[in-house]
C-alpha atoms as a PDB file:
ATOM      1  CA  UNK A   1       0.000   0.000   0.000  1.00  0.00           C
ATOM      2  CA  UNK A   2       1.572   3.334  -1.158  1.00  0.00           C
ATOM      3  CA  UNK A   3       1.626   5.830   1.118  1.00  0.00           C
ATOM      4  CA  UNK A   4      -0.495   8.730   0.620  1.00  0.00           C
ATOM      5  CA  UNK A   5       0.987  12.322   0.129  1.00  0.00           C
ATOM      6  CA  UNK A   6       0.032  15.194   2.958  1.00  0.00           C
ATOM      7  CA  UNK A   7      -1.197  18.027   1.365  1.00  0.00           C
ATOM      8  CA  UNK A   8      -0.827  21.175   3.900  1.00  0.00           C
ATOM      9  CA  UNK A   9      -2.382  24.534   2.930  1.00  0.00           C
ATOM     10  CA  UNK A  10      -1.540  27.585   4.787  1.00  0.00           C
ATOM     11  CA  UNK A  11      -3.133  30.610   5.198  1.00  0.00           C
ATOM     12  CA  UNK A  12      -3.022  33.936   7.079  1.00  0.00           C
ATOM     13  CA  UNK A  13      -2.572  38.390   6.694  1.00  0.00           C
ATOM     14  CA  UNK A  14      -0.044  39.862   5.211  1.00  0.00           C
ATOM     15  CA  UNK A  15       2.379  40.625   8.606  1.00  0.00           C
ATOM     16  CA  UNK A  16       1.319  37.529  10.595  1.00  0.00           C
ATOM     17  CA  UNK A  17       4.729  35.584  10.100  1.00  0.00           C
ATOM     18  CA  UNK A  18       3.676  32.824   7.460  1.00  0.00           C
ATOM     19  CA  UNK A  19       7.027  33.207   5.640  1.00  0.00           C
ATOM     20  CA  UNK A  20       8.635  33.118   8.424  1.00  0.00           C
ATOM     21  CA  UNK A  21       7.008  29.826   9.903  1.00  0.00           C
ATOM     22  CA  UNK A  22       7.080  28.232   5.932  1.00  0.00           C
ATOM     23  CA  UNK A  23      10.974  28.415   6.329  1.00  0.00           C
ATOM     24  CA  UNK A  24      11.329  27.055   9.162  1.00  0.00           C
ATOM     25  CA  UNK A  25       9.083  24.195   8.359  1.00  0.00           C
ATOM     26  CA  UNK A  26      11.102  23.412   5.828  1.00  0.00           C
ATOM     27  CA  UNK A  27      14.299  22.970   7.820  1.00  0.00           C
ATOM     28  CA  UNK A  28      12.387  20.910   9.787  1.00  0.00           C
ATOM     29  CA  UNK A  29      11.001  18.804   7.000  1.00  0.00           C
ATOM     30  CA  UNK A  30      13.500  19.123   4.392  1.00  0.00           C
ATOM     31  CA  UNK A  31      11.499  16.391   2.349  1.00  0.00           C
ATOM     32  CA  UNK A  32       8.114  18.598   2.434  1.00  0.00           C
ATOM     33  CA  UNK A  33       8.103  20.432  -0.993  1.00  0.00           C
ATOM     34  CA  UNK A  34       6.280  23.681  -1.973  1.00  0.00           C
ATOM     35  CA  UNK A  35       3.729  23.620  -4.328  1.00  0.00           C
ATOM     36  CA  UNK A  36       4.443  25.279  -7.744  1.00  0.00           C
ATOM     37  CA  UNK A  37       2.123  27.473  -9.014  1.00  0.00           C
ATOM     38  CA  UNK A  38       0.862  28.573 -12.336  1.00  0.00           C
ATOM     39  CA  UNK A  39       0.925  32.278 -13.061  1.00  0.00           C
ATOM     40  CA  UNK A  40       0.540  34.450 -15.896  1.00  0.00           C
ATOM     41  CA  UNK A  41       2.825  37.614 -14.969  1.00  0.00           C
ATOM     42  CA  UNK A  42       6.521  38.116 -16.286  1.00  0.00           C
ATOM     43  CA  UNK A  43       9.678  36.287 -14.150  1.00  0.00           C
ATOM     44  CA  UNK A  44      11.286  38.858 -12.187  1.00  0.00           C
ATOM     45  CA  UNK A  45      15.427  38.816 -12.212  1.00  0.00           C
ATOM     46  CA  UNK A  46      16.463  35.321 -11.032  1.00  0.00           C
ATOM     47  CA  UNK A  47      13.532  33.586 -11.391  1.00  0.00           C
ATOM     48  CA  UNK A  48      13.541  29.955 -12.505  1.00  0.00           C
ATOM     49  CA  UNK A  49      10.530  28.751 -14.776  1.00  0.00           C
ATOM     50  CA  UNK A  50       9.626  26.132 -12.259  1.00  0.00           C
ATOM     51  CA  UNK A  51      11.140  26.431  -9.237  1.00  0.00           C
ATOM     52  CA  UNK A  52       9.033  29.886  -7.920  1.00  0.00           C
ATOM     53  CA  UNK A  53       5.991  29.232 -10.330  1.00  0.00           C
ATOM     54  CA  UNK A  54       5.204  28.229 -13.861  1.00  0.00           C
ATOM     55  CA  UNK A  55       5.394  30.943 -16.161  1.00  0.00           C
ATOM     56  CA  UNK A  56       2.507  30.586 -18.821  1.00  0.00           C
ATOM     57  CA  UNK A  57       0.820  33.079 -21.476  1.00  0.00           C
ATOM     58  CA  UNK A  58      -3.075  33.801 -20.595  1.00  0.00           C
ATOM     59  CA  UNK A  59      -3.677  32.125 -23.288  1.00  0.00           C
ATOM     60  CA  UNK A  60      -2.733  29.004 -22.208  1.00  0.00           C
ATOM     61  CA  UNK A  61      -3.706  29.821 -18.556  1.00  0.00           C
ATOM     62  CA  UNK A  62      -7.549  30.265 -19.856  1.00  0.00           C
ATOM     63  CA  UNK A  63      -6.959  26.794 -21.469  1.00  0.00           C
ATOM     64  CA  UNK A  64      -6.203  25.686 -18.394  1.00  0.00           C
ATOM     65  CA  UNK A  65      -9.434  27.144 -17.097  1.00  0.00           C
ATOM     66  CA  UNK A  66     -11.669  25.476 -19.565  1.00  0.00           C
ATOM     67  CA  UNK A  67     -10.509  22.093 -19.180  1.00  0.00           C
ATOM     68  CA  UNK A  68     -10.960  22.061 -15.314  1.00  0.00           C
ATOM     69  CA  UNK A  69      -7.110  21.677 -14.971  1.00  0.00           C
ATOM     70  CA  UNK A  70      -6.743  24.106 -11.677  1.00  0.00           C
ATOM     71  CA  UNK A  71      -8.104  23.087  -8.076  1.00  0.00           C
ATOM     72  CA  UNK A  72      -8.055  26.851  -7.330  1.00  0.00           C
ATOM     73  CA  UNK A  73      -7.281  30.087  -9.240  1.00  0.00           C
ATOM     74  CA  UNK A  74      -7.736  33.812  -8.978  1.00  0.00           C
ATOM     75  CA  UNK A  75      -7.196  37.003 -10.175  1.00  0.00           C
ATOM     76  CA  UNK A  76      -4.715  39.079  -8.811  1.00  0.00           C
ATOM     77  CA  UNK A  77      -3.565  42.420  -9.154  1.00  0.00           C
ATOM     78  CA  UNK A  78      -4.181  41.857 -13.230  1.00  0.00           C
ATOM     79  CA  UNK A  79      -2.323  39.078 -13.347  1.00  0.00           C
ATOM     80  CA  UNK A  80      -3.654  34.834 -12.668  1.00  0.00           C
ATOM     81  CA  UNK A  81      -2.300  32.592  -9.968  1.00  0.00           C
ATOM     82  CA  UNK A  82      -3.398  28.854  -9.958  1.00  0.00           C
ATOM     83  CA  UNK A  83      -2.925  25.353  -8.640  1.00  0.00           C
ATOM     84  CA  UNK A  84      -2.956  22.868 -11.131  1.00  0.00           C
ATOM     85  CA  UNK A  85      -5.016  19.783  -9.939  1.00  0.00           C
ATOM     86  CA  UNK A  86      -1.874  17.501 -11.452  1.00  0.00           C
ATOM     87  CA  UNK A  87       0.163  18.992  -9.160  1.00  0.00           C
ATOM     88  CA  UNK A  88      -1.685  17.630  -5.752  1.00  0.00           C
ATOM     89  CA  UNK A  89      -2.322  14.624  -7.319  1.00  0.00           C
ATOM     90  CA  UNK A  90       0.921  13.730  -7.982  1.00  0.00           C
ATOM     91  CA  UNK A  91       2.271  13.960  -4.918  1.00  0.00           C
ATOM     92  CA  UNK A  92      -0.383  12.414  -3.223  1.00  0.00           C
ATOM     93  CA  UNK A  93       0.155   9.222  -5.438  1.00  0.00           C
ATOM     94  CA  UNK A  94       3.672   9.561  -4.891  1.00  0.00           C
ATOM     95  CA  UNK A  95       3.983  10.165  -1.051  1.00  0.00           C
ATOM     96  CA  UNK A  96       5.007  13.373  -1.457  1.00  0.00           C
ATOM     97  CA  UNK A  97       4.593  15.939   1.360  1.00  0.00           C
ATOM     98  CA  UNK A  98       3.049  19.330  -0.368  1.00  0.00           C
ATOM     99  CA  UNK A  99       2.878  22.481   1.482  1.00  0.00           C
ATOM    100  CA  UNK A 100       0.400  25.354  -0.388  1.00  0.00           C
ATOM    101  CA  UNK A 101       0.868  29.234   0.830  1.00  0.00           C
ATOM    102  CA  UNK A 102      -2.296  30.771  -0.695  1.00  0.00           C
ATOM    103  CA  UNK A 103      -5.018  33.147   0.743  1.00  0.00           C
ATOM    104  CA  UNK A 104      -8.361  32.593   2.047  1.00  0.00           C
ATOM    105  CA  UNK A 105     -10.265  32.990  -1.041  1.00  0.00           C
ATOM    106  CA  UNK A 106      -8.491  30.175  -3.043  1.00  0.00           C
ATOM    107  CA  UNK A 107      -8.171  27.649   0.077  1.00  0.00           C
ATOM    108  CA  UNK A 108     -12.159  27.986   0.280  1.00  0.00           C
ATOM    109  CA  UNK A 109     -12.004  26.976  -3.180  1.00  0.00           C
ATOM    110  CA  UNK A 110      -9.444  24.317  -2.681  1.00  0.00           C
ATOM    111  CA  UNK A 111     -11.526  22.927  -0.061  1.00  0.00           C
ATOM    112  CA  UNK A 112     -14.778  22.806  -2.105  1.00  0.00           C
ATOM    113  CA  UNK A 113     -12.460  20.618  -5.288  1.00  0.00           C
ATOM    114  CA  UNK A 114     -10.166  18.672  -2.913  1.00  0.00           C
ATOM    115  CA  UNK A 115     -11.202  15.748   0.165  1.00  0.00           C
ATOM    116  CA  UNK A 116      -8.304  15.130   2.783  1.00  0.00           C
ATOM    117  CA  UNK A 117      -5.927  18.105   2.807  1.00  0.00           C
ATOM    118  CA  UNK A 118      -5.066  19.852   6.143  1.00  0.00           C
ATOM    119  CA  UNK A 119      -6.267  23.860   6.441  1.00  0.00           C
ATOM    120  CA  UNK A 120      -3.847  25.977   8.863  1.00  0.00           C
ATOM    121  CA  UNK A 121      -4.507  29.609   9.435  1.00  0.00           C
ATOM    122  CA  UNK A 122      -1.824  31.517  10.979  1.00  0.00           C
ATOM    123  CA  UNK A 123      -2.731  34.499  13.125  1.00  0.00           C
ATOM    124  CA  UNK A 124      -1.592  37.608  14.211  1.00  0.00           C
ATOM    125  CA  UNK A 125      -2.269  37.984  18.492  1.00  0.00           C
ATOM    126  CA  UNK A 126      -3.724  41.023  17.786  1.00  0.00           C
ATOM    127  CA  UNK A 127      -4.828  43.352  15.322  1.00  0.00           C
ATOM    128  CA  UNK A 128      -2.489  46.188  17.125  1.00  0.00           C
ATOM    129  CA  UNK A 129       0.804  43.843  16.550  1.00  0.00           C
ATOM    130  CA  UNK A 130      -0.251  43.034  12.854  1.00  0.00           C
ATOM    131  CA  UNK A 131      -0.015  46.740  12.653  1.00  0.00           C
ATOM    132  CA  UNK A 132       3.127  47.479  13.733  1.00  0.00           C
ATOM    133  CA  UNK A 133       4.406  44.684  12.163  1.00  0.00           C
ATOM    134  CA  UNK A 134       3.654  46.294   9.074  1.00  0.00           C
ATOM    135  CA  UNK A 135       4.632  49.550   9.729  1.00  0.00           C
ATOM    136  CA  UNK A 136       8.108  47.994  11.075  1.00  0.00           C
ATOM    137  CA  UNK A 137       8.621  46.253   7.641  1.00  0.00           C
ATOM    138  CA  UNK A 138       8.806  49.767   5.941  1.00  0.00           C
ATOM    139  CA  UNK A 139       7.825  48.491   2.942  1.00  0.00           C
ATOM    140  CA  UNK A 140       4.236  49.655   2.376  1.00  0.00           C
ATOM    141  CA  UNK A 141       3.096  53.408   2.365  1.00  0.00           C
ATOM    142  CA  UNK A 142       0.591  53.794   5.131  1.00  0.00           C
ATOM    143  CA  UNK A 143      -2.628  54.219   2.369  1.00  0.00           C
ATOM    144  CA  UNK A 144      -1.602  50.237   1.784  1.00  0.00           C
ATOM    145  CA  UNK A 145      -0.849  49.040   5.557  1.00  0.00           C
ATOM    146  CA  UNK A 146      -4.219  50.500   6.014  1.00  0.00           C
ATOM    147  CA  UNK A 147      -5.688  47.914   3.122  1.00  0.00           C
ATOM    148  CA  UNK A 148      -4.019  44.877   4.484  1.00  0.00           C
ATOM    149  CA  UNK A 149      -5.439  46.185   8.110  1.00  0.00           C
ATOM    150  CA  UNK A 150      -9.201  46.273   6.800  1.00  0.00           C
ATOM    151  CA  UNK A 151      -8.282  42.536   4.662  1.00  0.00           C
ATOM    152  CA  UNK A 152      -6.735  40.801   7.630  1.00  0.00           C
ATOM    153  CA  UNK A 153     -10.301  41.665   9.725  1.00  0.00           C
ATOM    154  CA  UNK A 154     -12.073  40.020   6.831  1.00  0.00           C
ATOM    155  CA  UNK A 155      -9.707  37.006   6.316  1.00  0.00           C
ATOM    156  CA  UNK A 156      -9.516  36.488  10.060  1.00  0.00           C
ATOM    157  CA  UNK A 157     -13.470  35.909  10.130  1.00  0.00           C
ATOM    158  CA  UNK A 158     -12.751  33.053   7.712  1.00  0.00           C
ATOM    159  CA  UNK A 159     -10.885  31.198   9.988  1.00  0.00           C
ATOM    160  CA  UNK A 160     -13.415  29.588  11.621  1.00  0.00           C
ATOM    161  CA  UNK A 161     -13.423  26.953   8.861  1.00  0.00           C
ATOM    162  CA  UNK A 162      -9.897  25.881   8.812  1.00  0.00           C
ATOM    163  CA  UNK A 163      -9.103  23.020  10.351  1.00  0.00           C
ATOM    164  CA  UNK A 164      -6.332  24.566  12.847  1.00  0.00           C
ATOM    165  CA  UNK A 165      -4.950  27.904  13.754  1.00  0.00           C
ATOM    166  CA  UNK A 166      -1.748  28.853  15.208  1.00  0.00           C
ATOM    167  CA  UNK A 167      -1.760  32.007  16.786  1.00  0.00           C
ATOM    168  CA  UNK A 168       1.663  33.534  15.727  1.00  0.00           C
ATOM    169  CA  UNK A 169       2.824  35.734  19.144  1.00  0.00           C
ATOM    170  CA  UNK A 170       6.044  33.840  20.678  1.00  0.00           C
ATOM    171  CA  UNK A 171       7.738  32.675  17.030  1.00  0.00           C
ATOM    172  CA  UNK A 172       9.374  29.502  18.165  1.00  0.00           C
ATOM    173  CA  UNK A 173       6.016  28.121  20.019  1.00  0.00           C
ATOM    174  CA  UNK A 174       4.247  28.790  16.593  1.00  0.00           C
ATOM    175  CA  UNK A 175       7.221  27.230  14.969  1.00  0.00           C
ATOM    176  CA  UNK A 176       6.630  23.465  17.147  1.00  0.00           C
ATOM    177  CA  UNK A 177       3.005  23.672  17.060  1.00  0.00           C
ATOM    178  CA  UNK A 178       2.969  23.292  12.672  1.00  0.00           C
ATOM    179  CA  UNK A 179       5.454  20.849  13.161  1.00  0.00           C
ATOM    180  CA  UNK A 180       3.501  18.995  15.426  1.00  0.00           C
ATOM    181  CA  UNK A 181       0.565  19.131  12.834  1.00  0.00           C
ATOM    182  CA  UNK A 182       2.554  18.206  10.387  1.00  0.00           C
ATOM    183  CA  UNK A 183       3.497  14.988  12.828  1.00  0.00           C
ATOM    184  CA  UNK A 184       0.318  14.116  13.707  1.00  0.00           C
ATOM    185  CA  UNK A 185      -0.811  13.890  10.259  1.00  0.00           C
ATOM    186  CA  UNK A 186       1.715  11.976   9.071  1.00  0.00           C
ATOM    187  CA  UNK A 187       1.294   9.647  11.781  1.00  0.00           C
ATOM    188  CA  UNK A 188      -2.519   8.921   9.973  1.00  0.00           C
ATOM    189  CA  UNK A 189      -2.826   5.258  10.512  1.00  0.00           C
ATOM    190  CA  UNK A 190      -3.300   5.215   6.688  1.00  0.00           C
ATOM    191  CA  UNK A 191      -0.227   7.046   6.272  1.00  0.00           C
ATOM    192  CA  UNK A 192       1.411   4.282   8.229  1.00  0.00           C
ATOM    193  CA  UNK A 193       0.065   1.223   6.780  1.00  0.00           C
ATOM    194  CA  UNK A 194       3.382   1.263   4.133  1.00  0.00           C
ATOM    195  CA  UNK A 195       5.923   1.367   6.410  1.00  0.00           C
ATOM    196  CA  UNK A 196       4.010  -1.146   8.875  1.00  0.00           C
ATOM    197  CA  UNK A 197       3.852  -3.729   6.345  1.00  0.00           C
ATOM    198  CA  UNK A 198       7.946  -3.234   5.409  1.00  0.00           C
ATOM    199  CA  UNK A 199       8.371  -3.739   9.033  1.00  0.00           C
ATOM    200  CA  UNK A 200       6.634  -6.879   9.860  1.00  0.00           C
ATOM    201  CA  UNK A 201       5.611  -8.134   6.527  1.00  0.00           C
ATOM    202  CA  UNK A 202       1.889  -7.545   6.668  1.00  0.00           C
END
């Protein structure tokens, strides 16, 4: 019996640390693999076709659309972001480990097309540190902090669907409690069931 692949989808507002906690998990689980996404905007400098997404015309990204081939997609700042249905299968027939960083809106969606994969929202303690998390970054005029402010109240309410959430205020707690998801899961009795029957020939 082949083991089944985990597929972990991660969500959470811009400034609550999910970058942060995807590195980490992947020192931790250097065998869990990111999920490549399609997209239809231009590489940036250093980008590898591949490796940070799959770089298609929308052309062939509305072909895509047509014949069902995404699990989720959307519509983003003028340019299309999508998860190619191949791509989780794949790994789930090959026991591959799959970890998907996409926002509320396409999770919902993911959820809907997809039976078995594990929802994690990650979550600022409080609306006042998301704030001055993004103000500390220095990256965003205060017109756009203000945006992600009113969008984190309105992905936040969609947590109540996800199957966990990690509350992201002391970074190295938040850190052992995905791994320990991540664990648990993988410790699925059907998960097992492979490496059981190696071990005492069943």
């Amino acid at each position: 019996m082949k083991r089944e692949g985990l597929i972990l989808i991660l969500s959470a507002p811009s400034g609550a640390g999910k970058t942060s906690l995807c590195r980490e998990l992947f020192k931790t689980f250097p065998d869990m693999k990111e999920s490549v996404s399609y997209t239809t905007r231009t590489p940036r400098t250093g980008e590898v076709e591949g490796e940070a997404y799959h770089f298609v015309s929308h052309a062939e990204f509305e072909r895509m659309i047509e014949e069902d081939a995404f699990a989720e997609w959307a519509l983003v700042h003028g340019n299309m972001y999508g998860t190619a249905l191949h791509t989780l299968e794949e790994a789930r027939k090959n026991g591959i480990d799959l970890v998907l960083d996409i926002d509320c809106q396409g999770a919902l969606r993911l959820k809907e097309q997809l039976d078995g994969g594990v929802y994690v929202f990650i979550m600022p303690p409080s609306m006042d540190e998301l704030r001055r998390r993004l103000e500390h970054r220095s990256t965003d005029v205060q017109e756009v902090i203000e945006r992600r402010i009113v969008r984190a109240a309105e992905e936040i309410r969609e947590s109540r669907w996800y199957d966990y959430i990690i509350i992201n205020d002391d970074f190295d707690v938040a850190c052992r409690e995905l791994a320990a998801i991540v664990i648990a899961h993988r410790r699925k009795t059907f998960r097992m069931m492979e490496k059981v029957g190696k071990l005492f020939d069943i």
